[in-house]
C-alpha atoms as a PDB file:
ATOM      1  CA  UNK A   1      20.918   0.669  54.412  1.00  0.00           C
ATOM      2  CA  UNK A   2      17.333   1.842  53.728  1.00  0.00           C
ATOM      3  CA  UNK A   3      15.165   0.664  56.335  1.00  0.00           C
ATOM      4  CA  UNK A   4      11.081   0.306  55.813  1.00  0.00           C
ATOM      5  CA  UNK A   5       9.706   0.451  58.997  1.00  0.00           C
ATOM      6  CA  UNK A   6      11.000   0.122  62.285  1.00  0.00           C
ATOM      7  CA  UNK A   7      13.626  -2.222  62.431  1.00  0.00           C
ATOM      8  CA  UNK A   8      13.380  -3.548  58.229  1.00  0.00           C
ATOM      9  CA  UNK A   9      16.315  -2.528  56.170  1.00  0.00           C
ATOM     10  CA  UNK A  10      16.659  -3.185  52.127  1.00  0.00           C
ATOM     11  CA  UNK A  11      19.876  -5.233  51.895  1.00  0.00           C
ATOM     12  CA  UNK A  12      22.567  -3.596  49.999  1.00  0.00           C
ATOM     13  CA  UNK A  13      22.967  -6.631  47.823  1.00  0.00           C
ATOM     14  CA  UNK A  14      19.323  -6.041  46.325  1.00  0.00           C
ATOM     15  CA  UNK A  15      19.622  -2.140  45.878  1.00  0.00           C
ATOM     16  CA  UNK A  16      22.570  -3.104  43.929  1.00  0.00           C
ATOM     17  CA  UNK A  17      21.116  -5.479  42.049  1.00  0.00           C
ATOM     18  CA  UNK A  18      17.959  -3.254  41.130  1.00  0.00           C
ATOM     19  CA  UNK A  19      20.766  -0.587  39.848  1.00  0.00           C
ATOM     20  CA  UNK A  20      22.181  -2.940  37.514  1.00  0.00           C
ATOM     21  CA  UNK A  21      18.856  -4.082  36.386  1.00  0.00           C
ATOM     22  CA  UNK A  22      17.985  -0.835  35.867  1.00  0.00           C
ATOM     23  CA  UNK A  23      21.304   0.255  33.904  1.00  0.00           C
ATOM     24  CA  UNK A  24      20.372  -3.072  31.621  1.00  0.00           C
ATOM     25  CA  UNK A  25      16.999  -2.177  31.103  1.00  0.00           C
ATOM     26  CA  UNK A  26      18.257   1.354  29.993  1.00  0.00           C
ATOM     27  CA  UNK A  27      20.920  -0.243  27.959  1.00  0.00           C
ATOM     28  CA  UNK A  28      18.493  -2.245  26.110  1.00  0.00           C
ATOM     29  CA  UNK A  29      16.362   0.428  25.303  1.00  0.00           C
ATOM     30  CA  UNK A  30      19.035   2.690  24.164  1.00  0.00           C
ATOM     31  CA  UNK A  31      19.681  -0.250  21.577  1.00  0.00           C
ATOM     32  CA  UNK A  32      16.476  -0.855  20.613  1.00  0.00           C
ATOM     33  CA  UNK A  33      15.986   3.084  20.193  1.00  0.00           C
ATOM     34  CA  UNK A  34      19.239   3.500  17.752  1.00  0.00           C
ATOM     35  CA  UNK A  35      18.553   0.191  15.605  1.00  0.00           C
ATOM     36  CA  UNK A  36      14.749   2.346  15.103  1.00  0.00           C
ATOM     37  CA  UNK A  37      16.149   5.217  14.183  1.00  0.00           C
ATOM     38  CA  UNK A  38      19.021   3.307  11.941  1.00  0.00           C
ATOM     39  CA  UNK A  39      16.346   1.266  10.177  1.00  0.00           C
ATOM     40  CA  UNK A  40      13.654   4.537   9.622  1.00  0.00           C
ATOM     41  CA  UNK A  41      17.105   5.978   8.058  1.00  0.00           C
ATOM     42  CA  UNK A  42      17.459   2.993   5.998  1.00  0.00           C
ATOM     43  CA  UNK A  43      13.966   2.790   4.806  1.00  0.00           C
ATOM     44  CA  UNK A  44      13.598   6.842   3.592  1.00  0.00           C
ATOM     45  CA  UNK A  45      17.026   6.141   1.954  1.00  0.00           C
ATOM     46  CA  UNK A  46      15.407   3.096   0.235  1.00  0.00           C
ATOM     47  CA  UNK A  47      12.330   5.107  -0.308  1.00  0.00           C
ATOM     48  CA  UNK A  48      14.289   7.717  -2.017  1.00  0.00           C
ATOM     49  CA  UNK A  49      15.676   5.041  -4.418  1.00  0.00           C
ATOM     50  CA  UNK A  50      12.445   3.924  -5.211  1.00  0.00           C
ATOM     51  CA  UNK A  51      10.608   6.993  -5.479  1.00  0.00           C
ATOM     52  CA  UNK A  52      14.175   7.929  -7.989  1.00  0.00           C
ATOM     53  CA  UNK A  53      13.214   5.050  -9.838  1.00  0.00           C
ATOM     54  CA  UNK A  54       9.642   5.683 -10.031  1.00  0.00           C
ATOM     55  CA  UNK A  55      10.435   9.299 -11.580  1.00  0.00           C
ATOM     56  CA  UNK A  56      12.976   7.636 -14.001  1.00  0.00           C
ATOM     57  CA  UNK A  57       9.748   5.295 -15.070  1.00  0.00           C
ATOM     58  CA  UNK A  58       7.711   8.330 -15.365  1.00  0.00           C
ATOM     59  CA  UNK A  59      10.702  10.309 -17.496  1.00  0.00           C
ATOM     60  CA  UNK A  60      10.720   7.169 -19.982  1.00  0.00           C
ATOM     61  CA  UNK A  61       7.197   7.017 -20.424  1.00  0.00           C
ATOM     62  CA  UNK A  62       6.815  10.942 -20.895  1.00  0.00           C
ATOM     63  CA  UNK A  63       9.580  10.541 -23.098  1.00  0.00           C
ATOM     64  CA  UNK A  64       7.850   8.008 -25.521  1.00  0.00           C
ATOM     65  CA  UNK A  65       5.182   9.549 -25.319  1.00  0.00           C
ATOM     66  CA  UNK A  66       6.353  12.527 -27.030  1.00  0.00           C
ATOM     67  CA  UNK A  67       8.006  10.544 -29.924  1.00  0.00           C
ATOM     68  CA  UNK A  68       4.663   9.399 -30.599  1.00  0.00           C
ATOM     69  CA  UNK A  69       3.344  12.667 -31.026  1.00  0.00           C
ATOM     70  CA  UNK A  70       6.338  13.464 -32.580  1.00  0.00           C
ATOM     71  CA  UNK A  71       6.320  10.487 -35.027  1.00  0.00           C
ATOM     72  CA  UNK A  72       2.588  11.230 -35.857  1.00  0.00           C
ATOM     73  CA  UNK A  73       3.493  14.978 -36.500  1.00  0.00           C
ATOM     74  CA  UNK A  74       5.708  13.789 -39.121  1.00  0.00           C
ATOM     75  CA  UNK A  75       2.755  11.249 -40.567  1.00  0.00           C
ATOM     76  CA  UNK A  76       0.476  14.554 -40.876  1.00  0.00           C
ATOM     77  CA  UNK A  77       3.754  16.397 -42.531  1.00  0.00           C
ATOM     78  CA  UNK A  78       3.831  13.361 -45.209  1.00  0.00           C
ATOM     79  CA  UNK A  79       0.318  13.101 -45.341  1.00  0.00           C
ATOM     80  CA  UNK A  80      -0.398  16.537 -46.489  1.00  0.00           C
ATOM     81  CA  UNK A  81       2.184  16.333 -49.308  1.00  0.00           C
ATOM     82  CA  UNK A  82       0.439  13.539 -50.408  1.00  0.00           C
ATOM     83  CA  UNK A  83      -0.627  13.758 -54.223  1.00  0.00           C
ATOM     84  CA  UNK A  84      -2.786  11.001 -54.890  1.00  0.00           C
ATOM     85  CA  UNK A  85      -5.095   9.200 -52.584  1.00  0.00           C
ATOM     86  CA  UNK A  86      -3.403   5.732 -53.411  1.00  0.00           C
ATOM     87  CA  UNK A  87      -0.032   7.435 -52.172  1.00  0.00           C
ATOM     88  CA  UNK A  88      -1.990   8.727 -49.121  1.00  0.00           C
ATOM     89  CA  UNK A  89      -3.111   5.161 -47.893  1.00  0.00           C
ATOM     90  CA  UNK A  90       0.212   3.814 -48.680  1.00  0.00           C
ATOM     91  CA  UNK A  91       1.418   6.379 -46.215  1.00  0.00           C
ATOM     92  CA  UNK A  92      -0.979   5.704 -43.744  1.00  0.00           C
ATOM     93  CA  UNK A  93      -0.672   2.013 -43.705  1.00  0.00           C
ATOM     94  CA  UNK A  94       2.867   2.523 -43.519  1.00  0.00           C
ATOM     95  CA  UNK A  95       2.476   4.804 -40.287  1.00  0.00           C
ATOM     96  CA  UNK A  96       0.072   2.350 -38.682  1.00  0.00           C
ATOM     97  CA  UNK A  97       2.131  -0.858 -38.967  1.00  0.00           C
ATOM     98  CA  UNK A  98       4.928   1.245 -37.989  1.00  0.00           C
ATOM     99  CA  UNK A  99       3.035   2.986 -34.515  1.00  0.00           C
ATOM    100  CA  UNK A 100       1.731  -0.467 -33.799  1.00  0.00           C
ATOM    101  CA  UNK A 101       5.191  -2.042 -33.675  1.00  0.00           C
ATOM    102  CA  UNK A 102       6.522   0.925 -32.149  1.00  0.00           C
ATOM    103  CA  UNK A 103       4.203   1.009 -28.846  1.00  0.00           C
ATOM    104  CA  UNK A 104       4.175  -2.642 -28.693  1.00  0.00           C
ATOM    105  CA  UNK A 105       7.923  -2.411 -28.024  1.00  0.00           C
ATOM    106  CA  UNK A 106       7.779   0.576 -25.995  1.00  0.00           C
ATOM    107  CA  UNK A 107       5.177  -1.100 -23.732  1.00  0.00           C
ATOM    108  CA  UNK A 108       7.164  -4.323 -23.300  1.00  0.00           C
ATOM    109  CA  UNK A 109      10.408  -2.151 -22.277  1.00  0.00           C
ATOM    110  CA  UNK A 110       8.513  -0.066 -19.825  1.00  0.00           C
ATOM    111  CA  UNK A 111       6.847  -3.253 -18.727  1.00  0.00           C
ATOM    112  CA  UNK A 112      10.115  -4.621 -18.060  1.00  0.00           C
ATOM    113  CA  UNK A 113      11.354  -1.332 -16.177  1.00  0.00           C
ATOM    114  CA  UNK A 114       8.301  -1.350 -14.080  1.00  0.00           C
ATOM    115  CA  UNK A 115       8.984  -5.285 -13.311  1.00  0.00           C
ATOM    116  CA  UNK A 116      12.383  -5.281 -12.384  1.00  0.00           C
ATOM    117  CA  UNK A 117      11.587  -1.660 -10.569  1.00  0.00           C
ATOM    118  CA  UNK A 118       9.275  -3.741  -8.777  1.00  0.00           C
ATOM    119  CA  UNK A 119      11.265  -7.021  -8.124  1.00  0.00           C
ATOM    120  CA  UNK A 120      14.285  -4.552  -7.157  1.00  0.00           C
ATOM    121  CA  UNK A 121      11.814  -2.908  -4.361  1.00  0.00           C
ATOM    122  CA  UNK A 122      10.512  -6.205  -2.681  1.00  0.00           C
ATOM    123  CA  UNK A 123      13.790  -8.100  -2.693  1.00  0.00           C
ATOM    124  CA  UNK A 124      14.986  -4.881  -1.088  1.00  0.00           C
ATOM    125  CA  UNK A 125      12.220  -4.928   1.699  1.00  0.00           C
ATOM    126  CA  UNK A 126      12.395  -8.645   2.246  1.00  0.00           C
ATOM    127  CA  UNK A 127      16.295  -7.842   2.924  1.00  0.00           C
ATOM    128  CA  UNK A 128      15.202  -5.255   5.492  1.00  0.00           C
ATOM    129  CA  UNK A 129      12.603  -7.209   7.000  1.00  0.00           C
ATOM    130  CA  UNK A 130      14.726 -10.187   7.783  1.00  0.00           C
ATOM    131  CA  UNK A 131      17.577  -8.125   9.113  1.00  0.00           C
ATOM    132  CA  UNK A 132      14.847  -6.517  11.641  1.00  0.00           C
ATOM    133  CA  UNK A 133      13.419  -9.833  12.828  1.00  0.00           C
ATOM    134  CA  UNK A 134      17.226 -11.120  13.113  1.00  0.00           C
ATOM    135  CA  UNK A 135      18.193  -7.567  15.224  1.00  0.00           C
ATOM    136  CA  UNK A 136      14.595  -8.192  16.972  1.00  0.00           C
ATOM    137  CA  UNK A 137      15.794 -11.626  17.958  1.00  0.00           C
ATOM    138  CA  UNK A 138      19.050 -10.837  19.301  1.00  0.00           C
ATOM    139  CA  UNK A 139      17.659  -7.848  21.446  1.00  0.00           C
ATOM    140  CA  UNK A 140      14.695 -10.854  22.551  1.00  0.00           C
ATOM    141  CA  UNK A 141      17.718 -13.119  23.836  1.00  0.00           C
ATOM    142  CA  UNK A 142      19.783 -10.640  25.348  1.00  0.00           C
ATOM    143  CA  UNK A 143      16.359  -9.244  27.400  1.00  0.00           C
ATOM    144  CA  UNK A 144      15.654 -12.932  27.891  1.00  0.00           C
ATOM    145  CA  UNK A 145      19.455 -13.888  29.327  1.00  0.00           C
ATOM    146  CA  UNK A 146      19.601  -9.944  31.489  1.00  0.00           C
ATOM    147  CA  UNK A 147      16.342 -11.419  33.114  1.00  0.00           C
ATOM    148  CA  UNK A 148      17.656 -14.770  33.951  1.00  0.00           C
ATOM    149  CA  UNK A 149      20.920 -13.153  35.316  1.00  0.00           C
ATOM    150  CA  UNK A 150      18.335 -10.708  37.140  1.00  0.00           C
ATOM    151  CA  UNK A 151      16.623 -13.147  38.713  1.00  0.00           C
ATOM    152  CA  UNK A 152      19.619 -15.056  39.592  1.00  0.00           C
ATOM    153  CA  UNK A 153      20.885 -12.749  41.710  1.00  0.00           C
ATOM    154  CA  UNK A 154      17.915 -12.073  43.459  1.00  0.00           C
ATOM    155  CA  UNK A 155      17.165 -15.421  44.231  1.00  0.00           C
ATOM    156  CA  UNK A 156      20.815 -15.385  45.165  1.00  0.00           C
ATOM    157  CA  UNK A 157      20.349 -12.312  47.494  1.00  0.00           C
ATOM    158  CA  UNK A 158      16.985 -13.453  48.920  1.00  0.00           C
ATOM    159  CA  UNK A 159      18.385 -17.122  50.293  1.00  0.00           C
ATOM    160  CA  UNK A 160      20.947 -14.750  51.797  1.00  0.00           C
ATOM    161  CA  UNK A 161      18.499 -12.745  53.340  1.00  0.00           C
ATOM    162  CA  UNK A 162      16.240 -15.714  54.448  1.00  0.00           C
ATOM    163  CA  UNK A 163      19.106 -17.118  55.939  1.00  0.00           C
ATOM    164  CA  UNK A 164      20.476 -13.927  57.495  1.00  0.00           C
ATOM    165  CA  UNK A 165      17.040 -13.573  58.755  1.00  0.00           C
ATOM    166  CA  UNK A 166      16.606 -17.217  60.104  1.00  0.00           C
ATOM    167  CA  UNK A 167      20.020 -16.752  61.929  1.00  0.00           C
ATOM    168  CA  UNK A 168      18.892 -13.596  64.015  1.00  0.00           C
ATOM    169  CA  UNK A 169      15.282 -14.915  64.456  1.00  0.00           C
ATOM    170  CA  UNK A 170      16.614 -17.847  65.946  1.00  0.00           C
ATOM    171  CA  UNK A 171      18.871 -15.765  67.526  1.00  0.00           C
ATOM    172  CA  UNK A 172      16.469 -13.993  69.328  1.00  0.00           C
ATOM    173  CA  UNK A 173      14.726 -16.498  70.210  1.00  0.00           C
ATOM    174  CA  UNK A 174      17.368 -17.672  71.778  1.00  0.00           C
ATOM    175  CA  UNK A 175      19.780 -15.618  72.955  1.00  0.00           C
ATOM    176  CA  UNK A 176      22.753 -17.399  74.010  1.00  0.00           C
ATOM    177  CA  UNK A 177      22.812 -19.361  70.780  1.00  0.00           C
ATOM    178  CA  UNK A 178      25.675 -18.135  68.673  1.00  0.00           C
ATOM    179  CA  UNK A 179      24.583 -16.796  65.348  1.00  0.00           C
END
């Protein structure tokens, strides 16, 4: 037994329950340390999707934008072969209602990409985030019931003391009581 002072000594009982207590609290933070590091790898793997997805965006939108180009290369081809001025507006007009239709589709698809991008993402999260509080909660209760069964057994192991300690002080204060 460790003894603190002259004649005090730390039961047995309580070192061993300060060990335990001590292994728990490890244990918990050894959890709490790998569902971290799980959940930071979850979220740069979700990150990459996004950031994937976000470069696909980008890709479409480069990509349209070129056919535009393209497609108004092609006006400036027709245009210049153009004989007569009425065939030349005819042309144009044709390239304008054309474009318009043309980039008011091509903005509602990538609008659509970008929304369900978007949706996709924050769905995702909001998975995430409710599997953390859930993990969060179940490491909460298990710190809450290792407490309780901490302070169980001390309160255990101190009326044993108190009582071992009543026994011998009323033991030596009289002697030829039996204990």
């Amino acid at each position: 037994m460790t003894k603190f002072g002259p004649n005090l000594e730390l039961p047995s009982e309580v070192r061993a329950i300060a060990e335990k207590n001590v292994a728990q609290a490890r244990e918990a933070f050894e959890t709490l340390f790998k569902n971290t590091r799980e959940a930071v790898g979850d979220n740069e793997g979700h990150l990459e999707e996004v950031r994937a997805g976000v470069t696909d965006l980008r890709q479409k939108a480069l990509g349209l934008v070129e056919a535009n180009v393209e497609a108004g290369f092609d006006f400036l081809q027709k245009l210049v072969s153009a004989k007569t001025p009425q065939e030349a507006l005819t042309l144009q007009a044709e390239f304008l209602s054309s474009q318009v239709q043309k980039v008011a589709d091509q903005a509602k698809e990538l609008s659509s990409d970008a929304k369900s991008l978007g949706e996709t993402t924050a769905r995702a999260l909001d998975e995430r985030a409710k599997a953390l509080a859930e993990r969060v909660r179940e490491l909460s209760a298990a710190a809450a019931q290792s407490a309780q069964s901490a302070a169980a057994d001390l309160r255990s192991v101190s009326e044993s003391v108190i009582n071992e300690a009543k026994a011998k002080a009323g033991q030596a204060l009289d002697p030829g009581r039996k204990a």
